[in-house]
N, C-alpha and C. Protein backbone atom coordinates (compact mmCIF):
# COMPACT_ATOMS: atom_id res chain seq x y z
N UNK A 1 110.91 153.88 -70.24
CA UNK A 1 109.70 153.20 -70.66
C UNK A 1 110.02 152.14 -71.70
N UNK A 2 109.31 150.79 -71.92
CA UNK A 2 109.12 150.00 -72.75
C UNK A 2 108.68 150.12 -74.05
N UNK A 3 108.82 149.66 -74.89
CA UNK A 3 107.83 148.94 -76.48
C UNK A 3 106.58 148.96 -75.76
N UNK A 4 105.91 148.59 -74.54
CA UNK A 4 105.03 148.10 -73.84
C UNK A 4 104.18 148.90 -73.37
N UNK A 5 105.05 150.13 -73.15
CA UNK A 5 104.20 151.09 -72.38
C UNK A 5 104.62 152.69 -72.60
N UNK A 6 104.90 153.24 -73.51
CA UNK A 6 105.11 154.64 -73.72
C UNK A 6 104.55 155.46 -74.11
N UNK A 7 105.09 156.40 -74.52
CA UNK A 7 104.54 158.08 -75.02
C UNK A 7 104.96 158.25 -76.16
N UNK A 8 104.21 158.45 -77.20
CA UNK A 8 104.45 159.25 -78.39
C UNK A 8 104.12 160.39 -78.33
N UNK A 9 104.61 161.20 -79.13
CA UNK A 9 104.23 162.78 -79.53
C UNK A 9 103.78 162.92 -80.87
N UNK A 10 102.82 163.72 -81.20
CA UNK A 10 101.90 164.24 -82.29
C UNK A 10 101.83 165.45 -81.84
N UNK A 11 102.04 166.03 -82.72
CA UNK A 11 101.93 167.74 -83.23
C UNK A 11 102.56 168.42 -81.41
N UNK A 12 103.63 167.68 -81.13
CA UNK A 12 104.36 168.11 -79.59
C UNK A 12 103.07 167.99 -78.79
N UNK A 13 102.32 167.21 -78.82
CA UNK A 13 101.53 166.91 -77.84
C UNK A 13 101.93 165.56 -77.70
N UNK A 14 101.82 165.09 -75.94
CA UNK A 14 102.01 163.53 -75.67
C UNK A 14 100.76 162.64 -75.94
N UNK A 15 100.86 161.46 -76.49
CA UNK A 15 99.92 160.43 -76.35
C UNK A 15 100.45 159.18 -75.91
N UNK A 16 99.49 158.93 -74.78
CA UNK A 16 100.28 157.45 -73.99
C UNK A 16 99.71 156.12 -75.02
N UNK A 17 100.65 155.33 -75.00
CA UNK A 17 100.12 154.01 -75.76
C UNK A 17 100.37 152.82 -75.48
N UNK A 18 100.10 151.57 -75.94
CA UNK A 18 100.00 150.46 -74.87
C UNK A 18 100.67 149.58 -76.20
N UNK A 19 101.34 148.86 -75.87
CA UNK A 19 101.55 147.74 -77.24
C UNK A 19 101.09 146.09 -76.52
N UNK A 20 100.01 145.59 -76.91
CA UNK A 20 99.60 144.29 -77.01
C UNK A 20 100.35 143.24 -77.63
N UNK A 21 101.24 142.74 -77.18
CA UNK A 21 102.24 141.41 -77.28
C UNK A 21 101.06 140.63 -77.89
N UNK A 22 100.01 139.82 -77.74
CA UNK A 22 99.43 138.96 -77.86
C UNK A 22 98.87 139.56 -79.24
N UNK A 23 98.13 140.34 -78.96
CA UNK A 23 97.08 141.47 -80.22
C UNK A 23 97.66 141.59 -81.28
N UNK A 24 99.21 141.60 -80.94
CA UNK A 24 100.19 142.58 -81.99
C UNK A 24 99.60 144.19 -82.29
N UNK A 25 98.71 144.58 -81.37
CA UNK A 25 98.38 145.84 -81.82
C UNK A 25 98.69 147.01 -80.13
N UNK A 26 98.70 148.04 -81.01
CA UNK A 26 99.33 149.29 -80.49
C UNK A 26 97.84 149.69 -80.10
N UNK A 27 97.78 150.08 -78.33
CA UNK A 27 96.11 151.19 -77.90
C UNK A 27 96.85 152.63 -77.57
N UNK A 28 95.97 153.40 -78.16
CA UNK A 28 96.51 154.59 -77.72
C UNK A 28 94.64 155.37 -76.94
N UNK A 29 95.54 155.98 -75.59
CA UNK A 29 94.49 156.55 -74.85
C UNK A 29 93.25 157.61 -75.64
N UNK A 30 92.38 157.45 -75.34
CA UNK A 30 91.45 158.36 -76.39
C UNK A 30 91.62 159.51 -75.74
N UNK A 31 91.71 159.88 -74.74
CA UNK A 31 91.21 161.02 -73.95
C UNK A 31 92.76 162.08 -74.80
N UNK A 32 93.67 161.43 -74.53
CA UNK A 32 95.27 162.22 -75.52
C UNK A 32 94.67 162.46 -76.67
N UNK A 33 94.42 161.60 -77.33
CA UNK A 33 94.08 161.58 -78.78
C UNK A 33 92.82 162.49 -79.18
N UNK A 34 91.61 162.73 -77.98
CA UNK A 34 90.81 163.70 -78.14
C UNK A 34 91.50 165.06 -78.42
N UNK A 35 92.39 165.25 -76.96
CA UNK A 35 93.04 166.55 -76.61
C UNK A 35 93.67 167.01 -78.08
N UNK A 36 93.75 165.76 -78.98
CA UNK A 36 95.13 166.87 -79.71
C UNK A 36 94.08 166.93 -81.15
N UNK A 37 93.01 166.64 -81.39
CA UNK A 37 92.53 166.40 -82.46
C UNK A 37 91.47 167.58 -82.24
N UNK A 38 91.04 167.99 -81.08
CA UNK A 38 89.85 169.02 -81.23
C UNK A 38 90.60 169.83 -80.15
N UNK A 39 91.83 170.29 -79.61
CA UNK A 39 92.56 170.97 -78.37
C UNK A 39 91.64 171.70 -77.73
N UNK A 40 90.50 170.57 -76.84
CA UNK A 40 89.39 170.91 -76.16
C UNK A 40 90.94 170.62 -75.11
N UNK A 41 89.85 172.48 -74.25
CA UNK A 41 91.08 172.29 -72.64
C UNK A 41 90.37 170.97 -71.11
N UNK A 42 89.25 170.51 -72.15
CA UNK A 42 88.90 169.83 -70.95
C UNK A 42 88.50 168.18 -71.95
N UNK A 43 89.51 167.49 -72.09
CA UNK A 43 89.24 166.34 -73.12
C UNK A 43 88.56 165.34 -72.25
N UNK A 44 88.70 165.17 -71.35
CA UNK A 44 87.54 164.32 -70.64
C UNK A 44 86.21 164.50 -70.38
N UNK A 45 86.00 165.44 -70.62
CA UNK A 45 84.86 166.24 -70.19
C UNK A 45 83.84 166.09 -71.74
N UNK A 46 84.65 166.21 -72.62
CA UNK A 46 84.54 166.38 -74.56
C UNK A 46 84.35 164.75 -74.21
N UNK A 47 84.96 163.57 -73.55
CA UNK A 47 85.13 162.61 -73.95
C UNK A 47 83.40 162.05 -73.36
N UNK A 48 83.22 162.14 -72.13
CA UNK A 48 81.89 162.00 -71.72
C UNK A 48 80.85 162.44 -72.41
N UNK A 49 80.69 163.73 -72.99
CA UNK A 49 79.75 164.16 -73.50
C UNK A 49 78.97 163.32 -74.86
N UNK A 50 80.77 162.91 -75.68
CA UNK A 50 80.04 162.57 -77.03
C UNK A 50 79.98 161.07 -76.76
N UNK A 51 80.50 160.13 -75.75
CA UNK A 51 79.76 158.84 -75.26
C UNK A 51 78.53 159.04 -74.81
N UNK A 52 77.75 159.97 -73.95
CA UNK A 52 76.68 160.43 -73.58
C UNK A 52 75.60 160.31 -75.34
N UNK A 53 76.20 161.28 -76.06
CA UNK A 53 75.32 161.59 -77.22
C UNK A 53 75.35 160.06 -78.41
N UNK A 54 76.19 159.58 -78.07
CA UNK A 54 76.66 158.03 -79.01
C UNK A 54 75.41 157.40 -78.46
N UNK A 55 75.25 156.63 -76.97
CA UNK A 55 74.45 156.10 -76.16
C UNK A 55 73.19 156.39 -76.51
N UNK A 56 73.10 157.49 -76.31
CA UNK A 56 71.51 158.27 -76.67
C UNK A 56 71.21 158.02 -78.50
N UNK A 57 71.72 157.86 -79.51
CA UNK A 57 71.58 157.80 -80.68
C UNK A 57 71.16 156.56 -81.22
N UNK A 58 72.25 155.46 -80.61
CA UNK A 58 71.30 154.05 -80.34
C UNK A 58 70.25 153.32 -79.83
């Protein structure tokens, strides 16, 4: 893998991340970054819900 396109690890969990040449900035996937911050076994599922409840609040 590239500067461009890899995997980091946090707490031995993987998070995929993107590096923006242009941006100069680093994206890292939310749905990884959910998984390791609340180790919901279904982070997509966690990820819909609280876009669901965000949406609805505005």
């Amino acid at each position: 893998m590239t500067k461009e396109n890899s995997i980091k690890l946090f707490q031995d969990k993987r998070v995929r991340v993107q590096w923006d040449e242009e941006q100069e900035k680093w994206f890292f996937s939310i749905i990884d970054v959910i998984e390791v911050l609340t180790d919901s076994p279904c982070p997509r599922k966690y990820w819909n819900a609280l876009k669901t409840k965000l949406k609805n609040k505005s």
